[in-house]
Protein backbone atom coordinates (compact mmCIF):
# COMPACT_ATOMS: atom_id res chain seq x y z
CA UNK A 1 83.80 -131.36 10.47
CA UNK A 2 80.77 -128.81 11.67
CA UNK A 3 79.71 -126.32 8.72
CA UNK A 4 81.54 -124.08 10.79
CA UNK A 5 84.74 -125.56 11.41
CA UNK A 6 87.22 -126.46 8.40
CA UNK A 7 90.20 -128.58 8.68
CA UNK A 8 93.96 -128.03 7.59
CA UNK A 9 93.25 -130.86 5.14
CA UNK A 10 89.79 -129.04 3.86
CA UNK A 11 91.03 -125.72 3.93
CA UNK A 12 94.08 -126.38 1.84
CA UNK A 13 91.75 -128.29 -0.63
CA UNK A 14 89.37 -125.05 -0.68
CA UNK A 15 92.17 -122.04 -1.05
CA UNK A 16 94.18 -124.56 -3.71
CA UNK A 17 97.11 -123.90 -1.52
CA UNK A 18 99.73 -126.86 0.08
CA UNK A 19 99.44 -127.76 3.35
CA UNK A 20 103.24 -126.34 3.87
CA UNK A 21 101.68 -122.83 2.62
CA UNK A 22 99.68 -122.80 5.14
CA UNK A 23 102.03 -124.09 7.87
CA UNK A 24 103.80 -120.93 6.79
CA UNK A 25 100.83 -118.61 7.01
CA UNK A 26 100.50 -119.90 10.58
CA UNK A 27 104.20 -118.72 11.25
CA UNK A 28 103.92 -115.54 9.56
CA UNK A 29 100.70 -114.69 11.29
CA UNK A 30 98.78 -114.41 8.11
CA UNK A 31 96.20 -117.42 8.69
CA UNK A 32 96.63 -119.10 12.38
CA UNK A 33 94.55 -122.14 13.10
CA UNK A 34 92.38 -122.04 16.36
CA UNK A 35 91.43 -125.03 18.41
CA UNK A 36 88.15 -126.24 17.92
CA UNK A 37 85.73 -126.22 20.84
CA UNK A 38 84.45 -129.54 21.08
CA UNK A 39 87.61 -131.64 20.15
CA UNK A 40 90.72 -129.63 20.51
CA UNK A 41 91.90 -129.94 16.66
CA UNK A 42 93.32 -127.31 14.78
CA UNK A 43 91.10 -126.04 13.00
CA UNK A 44 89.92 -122.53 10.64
CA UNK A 45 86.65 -121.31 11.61
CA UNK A 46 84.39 -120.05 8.53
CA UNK A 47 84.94 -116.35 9.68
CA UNK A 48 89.03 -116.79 9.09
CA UNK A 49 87.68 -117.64 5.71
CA UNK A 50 85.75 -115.37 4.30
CA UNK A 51 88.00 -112.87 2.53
CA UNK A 52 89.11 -115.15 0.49
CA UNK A 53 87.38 -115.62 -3.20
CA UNK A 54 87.41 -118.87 -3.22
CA UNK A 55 86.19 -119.76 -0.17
CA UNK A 56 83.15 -116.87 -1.15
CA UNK A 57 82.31 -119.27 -4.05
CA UNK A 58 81.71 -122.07 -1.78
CA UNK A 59 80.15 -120.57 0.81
CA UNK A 60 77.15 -118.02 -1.77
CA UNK A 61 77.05 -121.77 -3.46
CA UNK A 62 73.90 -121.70 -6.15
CA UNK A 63 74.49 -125.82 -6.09
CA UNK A 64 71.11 -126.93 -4.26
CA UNK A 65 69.13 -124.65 -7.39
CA UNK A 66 70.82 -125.89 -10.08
CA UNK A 67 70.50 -129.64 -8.59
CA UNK A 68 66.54 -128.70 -9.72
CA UNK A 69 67.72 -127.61 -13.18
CA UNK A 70 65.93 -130.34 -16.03
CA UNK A 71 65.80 -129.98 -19.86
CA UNK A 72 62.77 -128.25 -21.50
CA UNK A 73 62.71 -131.08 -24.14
CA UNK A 74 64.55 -134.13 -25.54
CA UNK A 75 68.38 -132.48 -26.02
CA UNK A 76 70.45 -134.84 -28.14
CA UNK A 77 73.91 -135.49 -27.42
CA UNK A 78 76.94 -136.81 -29.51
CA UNK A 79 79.65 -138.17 -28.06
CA UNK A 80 83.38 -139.10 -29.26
CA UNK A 81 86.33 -140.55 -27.32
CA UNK A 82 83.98 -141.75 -24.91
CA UNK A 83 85.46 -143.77 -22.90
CA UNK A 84 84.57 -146.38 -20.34
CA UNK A 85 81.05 -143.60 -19.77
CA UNK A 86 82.18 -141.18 -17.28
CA UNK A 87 81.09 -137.92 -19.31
CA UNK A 88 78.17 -139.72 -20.86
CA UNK A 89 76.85 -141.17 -17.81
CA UNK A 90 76.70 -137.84 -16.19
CA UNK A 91 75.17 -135.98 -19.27
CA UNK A 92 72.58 -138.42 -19.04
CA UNK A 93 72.21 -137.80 -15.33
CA UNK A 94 71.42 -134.16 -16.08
CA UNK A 95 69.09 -134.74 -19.06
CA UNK A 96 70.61 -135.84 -21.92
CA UNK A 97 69.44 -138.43 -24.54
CA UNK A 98 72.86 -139.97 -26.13
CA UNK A 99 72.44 -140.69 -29.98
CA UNK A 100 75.71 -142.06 -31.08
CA UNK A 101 79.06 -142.59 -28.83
CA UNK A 102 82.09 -143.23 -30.63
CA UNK A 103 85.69 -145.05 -28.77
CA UNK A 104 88.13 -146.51 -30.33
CA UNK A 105 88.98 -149.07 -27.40
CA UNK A 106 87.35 -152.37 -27.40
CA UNK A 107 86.65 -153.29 -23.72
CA UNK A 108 85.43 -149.32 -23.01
CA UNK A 109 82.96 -149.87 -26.33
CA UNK A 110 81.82 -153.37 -24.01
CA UNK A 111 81.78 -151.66 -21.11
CA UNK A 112 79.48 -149.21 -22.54
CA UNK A 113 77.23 -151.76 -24.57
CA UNK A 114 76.85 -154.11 -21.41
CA UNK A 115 75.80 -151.22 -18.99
CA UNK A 116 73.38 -149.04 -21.63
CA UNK A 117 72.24 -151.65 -24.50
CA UNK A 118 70.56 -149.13 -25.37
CA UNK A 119 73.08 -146.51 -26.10
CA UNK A 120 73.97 -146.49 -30.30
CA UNK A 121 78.03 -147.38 -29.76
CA UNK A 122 79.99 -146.88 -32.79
CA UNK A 123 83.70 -149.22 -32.15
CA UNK A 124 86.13 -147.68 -34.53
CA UNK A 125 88.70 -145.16 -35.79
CA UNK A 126 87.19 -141.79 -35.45
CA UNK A 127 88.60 -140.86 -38.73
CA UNK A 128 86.80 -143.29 -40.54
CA UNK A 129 83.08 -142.37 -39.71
CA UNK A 130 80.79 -140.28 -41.85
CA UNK A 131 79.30 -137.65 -39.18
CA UNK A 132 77.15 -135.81 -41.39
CA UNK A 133 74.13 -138.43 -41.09
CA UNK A 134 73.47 -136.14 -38.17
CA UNK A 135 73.79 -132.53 -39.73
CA UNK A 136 71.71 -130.59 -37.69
CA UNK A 137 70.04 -133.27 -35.72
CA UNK A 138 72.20 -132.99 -32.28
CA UNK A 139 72.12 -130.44 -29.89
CA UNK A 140 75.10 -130.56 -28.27
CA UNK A 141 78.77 -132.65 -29.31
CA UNK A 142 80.67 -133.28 -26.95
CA UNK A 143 84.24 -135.45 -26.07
CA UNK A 144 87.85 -135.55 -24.75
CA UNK A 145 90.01 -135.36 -27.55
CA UNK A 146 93.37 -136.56 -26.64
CA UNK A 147 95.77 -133.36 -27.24
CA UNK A 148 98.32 -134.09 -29.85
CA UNK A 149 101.54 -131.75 -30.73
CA UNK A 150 100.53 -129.88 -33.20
CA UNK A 151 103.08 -128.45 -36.52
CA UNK A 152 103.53 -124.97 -35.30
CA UNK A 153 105.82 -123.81 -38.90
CA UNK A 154 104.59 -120.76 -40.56
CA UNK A 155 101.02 -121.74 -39.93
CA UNK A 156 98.30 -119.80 -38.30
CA UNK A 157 96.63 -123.17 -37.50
CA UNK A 158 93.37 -122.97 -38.95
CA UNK A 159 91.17 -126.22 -39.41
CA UNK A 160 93.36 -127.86 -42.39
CA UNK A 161 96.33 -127.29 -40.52
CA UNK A 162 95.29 -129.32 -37.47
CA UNK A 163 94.69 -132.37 -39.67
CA UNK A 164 96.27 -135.90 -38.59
CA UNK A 165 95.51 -135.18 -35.05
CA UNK A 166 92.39 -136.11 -33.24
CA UNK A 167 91.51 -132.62 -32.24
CA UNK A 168 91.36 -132.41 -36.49
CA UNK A 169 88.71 -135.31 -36.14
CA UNK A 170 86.43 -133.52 -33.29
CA UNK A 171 86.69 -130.26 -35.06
CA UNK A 172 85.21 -131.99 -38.25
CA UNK A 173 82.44 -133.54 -36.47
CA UNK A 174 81.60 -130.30 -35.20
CA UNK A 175 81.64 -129.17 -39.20
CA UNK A 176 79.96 -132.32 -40.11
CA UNK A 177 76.57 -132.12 -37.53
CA UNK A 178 76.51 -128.67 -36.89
CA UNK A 179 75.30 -128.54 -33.40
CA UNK A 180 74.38 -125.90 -31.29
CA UNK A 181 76.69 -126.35 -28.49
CA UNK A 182 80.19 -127.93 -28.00
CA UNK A 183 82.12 -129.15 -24.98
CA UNK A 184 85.91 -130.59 -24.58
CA UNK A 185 87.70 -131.31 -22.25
CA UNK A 186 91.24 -132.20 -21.67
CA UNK A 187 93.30 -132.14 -19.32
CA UNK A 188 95.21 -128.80 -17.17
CA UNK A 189 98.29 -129.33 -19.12
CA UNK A 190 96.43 -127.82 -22.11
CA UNK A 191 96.59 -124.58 -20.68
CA UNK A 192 100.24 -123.92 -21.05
CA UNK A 193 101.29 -127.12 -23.74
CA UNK A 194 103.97 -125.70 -26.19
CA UNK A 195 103.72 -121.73 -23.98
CA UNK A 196 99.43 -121.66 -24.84
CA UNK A 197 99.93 -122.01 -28.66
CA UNK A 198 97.88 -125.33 -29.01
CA UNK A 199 95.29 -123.99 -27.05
CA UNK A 200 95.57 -120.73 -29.32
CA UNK A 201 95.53 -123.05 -32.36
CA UNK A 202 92.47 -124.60 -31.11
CA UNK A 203 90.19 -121.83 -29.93
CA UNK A 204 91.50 -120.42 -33.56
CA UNK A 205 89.77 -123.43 -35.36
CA UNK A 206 86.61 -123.24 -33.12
CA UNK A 207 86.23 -119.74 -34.37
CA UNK A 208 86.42 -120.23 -37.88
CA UNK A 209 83.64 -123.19 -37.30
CA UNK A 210 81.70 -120.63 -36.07
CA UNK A 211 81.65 -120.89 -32.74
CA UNK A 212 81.76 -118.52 -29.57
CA UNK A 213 83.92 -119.96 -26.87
CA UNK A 214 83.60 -119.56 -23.35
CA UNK A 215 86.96 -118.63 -21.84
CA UNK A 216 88.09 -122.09 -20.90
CA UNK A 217 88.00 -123.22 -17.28
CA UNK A 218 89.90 -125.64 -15.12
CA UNK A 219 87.40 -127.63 -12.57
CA UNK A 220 88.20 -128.74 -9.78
CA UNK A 221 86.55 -132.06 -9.54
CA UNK A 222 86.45 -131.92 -5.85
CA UNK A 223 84.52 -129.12 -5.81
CA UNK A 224 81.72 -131.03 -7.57
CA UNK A 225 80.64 -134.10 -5.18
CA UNK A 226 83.57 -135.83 -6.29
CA UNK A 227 86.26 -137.13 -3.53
CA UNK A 228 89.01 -136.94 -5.48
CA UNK A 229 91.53 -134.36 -6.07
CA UNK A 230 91.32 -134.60 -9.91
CA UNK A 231 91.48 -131.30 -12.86
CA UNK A 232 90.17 -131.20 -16.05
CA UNK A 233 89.90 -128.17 -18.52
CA UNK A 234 86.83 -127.83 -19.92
CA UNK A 235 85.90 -125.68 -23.09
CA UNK A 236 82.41 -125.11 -24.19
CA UNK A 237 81.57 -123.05 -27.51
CA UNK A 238 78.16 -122.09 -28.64
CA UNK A 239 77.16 -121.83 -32.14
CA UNK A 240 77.37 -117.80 -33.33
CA UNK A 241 73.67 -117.43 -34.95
CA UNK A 242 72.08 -118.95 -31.60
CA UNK A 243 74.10 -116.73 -28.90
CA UNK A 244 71.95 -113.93 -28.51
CA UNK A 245 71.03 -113.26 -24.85
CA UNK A 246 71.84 -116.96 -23.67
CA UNK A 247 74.65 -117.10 -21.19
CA UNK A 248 76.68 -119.85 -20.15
CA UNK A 249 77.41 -120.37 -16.54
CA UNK A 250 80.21 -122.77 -14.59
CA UNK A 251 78.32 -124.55 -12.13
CA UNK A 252 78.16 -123.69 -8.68
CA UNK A 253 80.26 -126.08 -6.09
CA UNK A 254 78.73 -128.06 -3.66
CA UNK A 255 78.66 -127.09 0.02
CA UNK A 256 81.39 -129.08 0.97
CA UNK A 257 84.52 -131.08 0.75
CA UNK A 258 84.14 -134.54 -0.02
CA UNK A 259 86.73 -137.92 1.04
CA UNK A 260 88.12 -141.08 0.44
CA UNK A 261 85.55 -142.16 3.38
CA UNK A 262 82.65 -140.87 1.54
CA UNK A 263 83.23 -142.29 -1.35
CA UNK A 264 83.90 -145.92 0.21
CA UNK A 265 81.71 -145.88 3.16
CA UNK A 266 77.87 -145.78 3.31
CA UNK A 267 77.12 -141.74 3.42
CA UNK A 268 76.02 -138.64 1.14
CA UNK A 269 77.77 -140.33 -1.68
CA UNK A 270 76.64 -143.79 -1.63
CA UNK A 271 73.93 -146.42 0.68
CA UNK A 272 75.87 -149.04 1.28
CA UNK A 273 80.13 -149.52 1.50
CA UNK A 274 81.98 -150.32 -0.88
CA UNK A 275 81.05 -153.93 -2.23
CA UNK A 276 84.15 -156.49 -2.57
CA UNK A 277 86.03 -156.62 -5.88
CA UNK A 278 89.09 -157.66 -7.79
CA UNK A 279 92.23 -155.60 -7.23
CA UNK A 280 96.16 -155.92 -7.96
CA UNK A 281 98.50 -156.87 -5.02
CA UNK A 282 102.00 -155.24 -4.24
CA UNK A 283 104.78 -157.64 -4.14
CA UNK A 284 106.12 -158.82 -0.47
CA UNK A 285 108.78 -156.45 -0.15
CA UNK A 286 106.67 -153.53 -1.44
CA UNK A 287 104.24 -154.80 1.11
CA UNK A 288 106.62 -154.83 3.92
CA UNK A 289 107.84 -151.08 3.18
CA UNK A 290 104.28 -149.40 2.68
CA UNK A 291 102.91 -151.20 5.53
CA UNK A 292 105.62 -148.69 7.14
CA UNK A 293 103.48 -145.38 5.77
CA UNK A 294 100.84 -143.85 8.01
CA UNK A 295 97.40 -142.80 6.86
CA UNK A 296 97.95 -139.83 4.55
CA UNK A 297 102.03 -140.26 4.31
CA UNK A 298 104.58 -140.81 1.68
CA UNK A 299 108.18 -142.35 1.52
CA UNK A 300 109.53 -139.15 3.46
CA UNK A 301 107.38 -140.77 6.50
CA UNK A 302 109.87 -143.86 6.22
CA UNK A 303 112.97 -144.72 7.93
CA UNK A 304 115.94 -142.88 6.00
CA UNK A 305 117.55 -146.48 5.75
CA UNK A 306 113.75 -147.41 4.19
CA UNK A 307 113.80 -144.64 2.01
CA UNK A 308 117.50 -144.93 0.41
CA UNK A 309 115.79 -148.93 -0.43
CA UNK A 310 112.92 -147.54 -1.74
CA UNK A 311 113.89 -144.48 -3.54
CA UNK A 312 116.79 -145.63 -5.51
CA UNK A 313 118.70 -143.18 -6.81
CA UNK A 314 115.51 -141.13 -6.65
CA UNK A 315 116.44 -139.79 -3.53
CA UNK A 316 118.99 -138.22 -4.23
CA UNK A 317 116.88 -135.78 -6.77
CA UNK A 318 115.03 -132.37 -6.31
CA UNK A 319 111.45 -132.42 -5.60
CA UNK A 320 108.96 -133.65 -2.91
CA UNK A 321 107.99 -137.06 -5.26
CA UNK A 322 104.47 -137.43 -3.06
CA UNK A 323 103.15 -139.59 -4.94
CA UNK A 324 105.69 -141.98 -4.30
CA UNK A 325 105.16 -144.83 -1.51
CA UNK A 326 101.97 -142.68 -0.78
CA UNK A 327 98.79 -144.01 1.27
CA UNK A 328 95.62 -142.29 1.50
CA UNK A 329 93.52 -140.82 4.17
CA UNK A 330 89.43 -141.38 4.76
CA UNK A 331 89.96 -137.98 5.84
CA UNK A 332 91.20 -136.19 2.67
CA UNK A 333 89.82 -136.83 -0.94
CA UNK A 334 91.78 -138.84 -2.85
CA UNK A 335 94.78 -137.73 -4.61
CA UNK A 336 93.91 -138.01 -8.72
CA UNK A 337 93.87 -141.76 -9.18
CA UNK A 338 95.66 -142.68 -12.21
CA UNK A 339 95.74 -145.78 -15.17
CA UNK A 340 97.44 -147.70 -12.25
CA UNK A 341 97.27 -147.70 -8.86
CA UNK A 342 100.31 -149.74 -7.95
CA UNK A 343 102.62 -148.13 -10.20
CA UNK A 344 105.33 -146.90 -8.09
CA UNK A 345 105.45 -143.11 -9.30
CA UNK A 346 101.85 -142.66 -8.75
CA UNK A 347 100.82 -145.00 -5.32
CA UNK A 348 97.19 -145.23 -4.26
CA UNK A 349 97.10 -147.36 -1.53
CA UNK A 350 94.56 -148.06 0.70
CA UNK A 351 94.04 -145.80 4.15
CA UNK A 352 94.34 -148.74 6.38
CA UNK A 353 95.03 -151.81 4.56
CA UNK A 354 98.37 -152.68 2.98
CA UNK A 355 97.38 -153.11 -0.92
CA UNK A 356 96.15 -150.75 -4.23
CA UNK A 357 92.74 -149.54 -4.52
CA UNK A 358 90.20 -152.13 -5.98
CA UNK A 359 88.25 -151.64 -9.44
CA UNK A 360 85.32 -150.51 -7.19
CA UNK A 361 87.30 -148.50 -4.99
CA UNK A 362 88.55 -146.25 -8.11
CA UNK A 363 85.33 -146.94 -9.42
CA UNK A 364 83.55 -144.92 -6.84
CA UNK A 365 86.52 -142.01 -6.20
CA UNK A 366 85.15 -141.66 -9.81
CA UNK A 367 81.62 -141.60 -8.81
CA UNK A 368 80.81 -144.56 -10.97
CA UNK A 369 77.44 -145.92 -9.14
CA UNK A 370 78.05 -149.32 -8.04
CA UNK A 371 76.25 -151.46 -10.95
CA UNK A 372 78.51 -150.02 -13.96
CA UNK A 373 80.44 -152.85 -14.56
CA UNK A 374 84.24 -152.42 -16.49
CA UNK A 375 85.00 -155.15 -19.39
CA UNK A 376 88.30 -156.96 -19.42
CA UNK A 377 91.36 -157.27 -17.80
CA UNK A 378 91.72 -156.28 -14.35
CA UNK A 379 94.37 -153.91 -16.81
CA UNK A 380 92.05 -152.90 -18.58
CA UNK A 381 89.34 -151.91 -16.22
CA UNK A 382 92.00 -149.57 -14.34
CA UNK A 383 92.70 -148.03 -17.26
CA UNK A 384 89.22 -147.52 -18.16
CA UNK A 385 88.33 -146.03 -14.60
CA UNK A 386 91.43 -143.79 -14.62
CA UNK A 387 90.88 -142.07 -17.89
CA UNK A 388 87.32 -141.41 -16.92
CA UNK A 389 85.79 -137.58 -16.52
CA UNK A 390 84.61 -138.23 -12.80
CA UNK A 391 80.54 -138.68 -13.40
CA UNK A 392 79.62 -136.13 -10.85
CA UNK A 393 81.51 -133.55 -12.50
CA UNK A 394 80.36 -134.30 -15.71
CA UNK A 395 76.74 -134.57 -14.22
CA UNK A 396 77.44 -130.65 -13.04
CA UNK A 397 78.59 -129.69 -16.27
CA UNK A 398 75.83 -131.32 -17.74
CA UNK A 399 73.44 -129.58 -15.70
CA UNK A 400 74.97 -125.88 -16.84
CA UNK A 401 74.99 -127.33 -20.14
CA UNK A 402 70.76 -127.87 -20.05
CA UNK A 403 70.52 -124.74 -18.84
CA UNK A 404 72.20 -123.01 -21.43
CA UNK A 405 70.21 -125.03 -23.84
CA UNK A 406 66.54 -124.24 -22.17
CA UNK A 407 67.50 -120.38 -22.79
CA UNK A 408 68.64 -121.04 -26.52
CA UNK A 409 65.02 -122.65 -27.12
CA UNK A 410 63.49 -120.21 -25.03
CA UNK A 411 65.04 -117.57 -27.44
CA UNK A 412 64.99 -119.54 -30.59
CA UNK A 413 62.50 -122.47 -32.24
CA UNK A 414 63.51 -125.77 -31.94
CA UNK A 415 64.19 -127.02 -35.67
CA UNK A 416 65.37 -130.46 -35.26
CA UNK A 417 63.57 -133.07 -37.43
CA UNK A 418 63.30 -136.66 -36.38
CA UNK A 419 66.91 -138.70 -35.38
CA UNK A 420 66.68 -140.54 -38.94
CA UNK A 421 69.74 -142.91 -38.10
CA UNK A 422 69.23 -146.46 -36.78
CA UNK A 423 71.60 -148.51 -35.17
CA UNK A 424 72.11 -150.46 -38.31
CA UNK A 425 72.60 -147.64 -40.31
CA UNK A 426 74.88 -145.63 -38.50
CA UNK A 427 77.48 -148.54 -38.58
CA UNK A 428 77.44 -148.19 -42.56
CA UNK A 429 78.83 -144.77 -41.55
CA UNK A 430 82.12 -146.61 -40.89
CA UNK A 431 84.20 -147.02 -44.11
């Protein structure tokens, strides 16, 4: 689509409205479609746009100067739940040296060591490492703590009380290194688990570690160079005694709307098309009934004969279930791609082809470039890809991140002494 022109599809992506909504606006006169000039689609010229905030954010976009932004010196990162790389990889991206990564999962921890040998990986229970090796030698701490319930009972839920969950163990590495800037993130759900309270308990415990938190923010990854329709809440706290006149700011989105055929065709995203790779397979008769799904559609697109099959005594229940017998379209981005692609709750099959998504498919609706290779199981490597932050978005983060840190030097002297910790070393740090 022209930079003038936005589709149904792109529009709905940019307002964070449903495609019904605005099949409704359309009836009610509050946002018609016009007819584009050259091809005759319905379409929403830029002007139709403009009122609305969102759309202002992408359109005054800041992304092509903070694409320029580097780090003033060597910023030092510390990772934990880290994964199969996604946040790492795009910290690095925007500047970042990483010291020590910590995961608990054995093929992610190969995954890492095989694609950055040179990255200190630390395999093992968070709660059994020794973080204080690197008291004030880290700039910046970072990881996605899984969110655990929390006991809620006549507590206040300081630090103490959070103990036994892993937020507990990232909020004592914070205590433990002393760094001058944290980031989480986690996913939407945060927001509202148990009516806000564990995100009350948590921005609670950042405080009394003495951190200022930036009101948490949902990102869009889509938004971000990423084709995929995926959320994540980020928080990001800087250390009290380094605030002064440094200010944090959410990075700007890029200029447009990215999709399934950028990330698997040659384009903006990527030189070549997707290379070959291993994938799962859907059973015949699963085969037979999704081959029956057009490009973008979902088991309501099936015969109602097809759909009783299908659906089980699922359809029969409330709720639109569009996930459900659901293929994609290289004109949309990709709905958020999950631990599984053929799971039957949570379908992710392929535009044109009958069959899931392939590793290097997800791999690069994740924005994984195409020589980070996944370790184990074709299980396994799903599961790593699916968990990931999306690399562009953390690469966008990351670059807000080494901006915030260029003003903190700018205001204050670096006093960081030499990393001390070898690789050796810093696996004595596990009991």
């Amino acid at each position: 689509m022209s930079p003038e022109y936005y589709s149904i599809a792109e529009v709905a992506d940019i307002l964070s409205v449903s495609k019904e909504t605005l099949r409704r606006w359309d009836n009610n006169g509050t946002l018609i479609p016009q007819r584009h000039p050259i091809n005759n689609y319905r379409v929403y010229h830029k002007s139709q746009l403009e009122h609305f905030e969102q759309a202002q954010v992408l359109f005054n976009s800041n992304w092509d100067n903070e694409i320029s932004i580097k780090p003033n010196r060597n910023y030092r990162l510390l990772e934990l739940f880290a994964g199969a790389g996604g946040l790492a990889l795009g910290l690095e991206k925007a500047g970042f040296e990483s010291v020590f990564l910590n995961e608990f999962d054995k093929h992610a921890c190969n995954t890492l060591r095989t694609n950055r040998p040179n990255w200190n990986v630390v395999e093992g229970d968070v709660a059994d490492i020794d973080f204080t090796p690197y008291k004030n030698k880290i700039d910046i701490l970072s990881g996605g703590f899984p969110c655990q319930a929390f006991s809620y009972a006549g507590k206040k839920l300081g630090f103490e009380d959070t103990r036994g969950t892993l937020f507990f163990e990232f909020a004592r590495a914070v205590k433990e290194t002393n760094p001058k800037v944290i980031v989480a993130e986690n996913v939407r759900g945060l927001l509202n688990h148990e009516d806000g309270k564990t995100l009350s308990a948590i921005k609670n415990v950042i405080d009394e570690l003495g951190y200022e938190l930036i009101e948490p923010r949902v990102l869009k990854a889509v938004f971000y160079q990423v084709p995929q329709k995926r959320e994540r809440l980020f928080l990001v706290g800087i250390r009290k005694d380094l605030t002064g006149d440094a200010k944090f700011t959410w990075p700007s989105p890029f200029t447009r709307i990215l999709t399934l055929k950028d990330a698997l065709k040659k384009g903006v995203l990527y030189s070549t098309d997707v290379p070959d790779s291993i994938g799962q397979s859907y059973p015949k008769r699963k085969k037979e009934i999704l081959a029956l799904v057009p490009q973008g559609g979902y088991w309501r697109d099936l015969p109602d004969d097809i759909q009783r099959e299908y659906m089980q005594k699922s359809y029969f229940l409330g709720g639109g279930k569009t996930g459900m017998a659901r293929r994609l379209s290289w004109d949309e981005p990709s709905l958020t791609l999950t631990c599984a692609p053929a799971q039957k709750q949570t379908e992710r099959c392929h535009p044109e082809e009958t069959r899931p998504l392939t590793v290097r498919e997800y791999a690069r609706i994740q924005t994984f470039p195409d020589d980070w290779s996944f370790s184990g199981s074709i299980t396994a490597q799903y599961k790593q890809i699916g968990n990931a932050v999306p690399v562009n978005l953390a690469y966008a983060v990351g670059r807000a991140l080494i901006d915030l840190l260029n003003q903190l030097d700018k205001s204050f002297s670096a006093d960081l002494d030499d990393l001390p910790v070898t690789r050796q070393e810093s696996q004595l740090m596990l009991c």
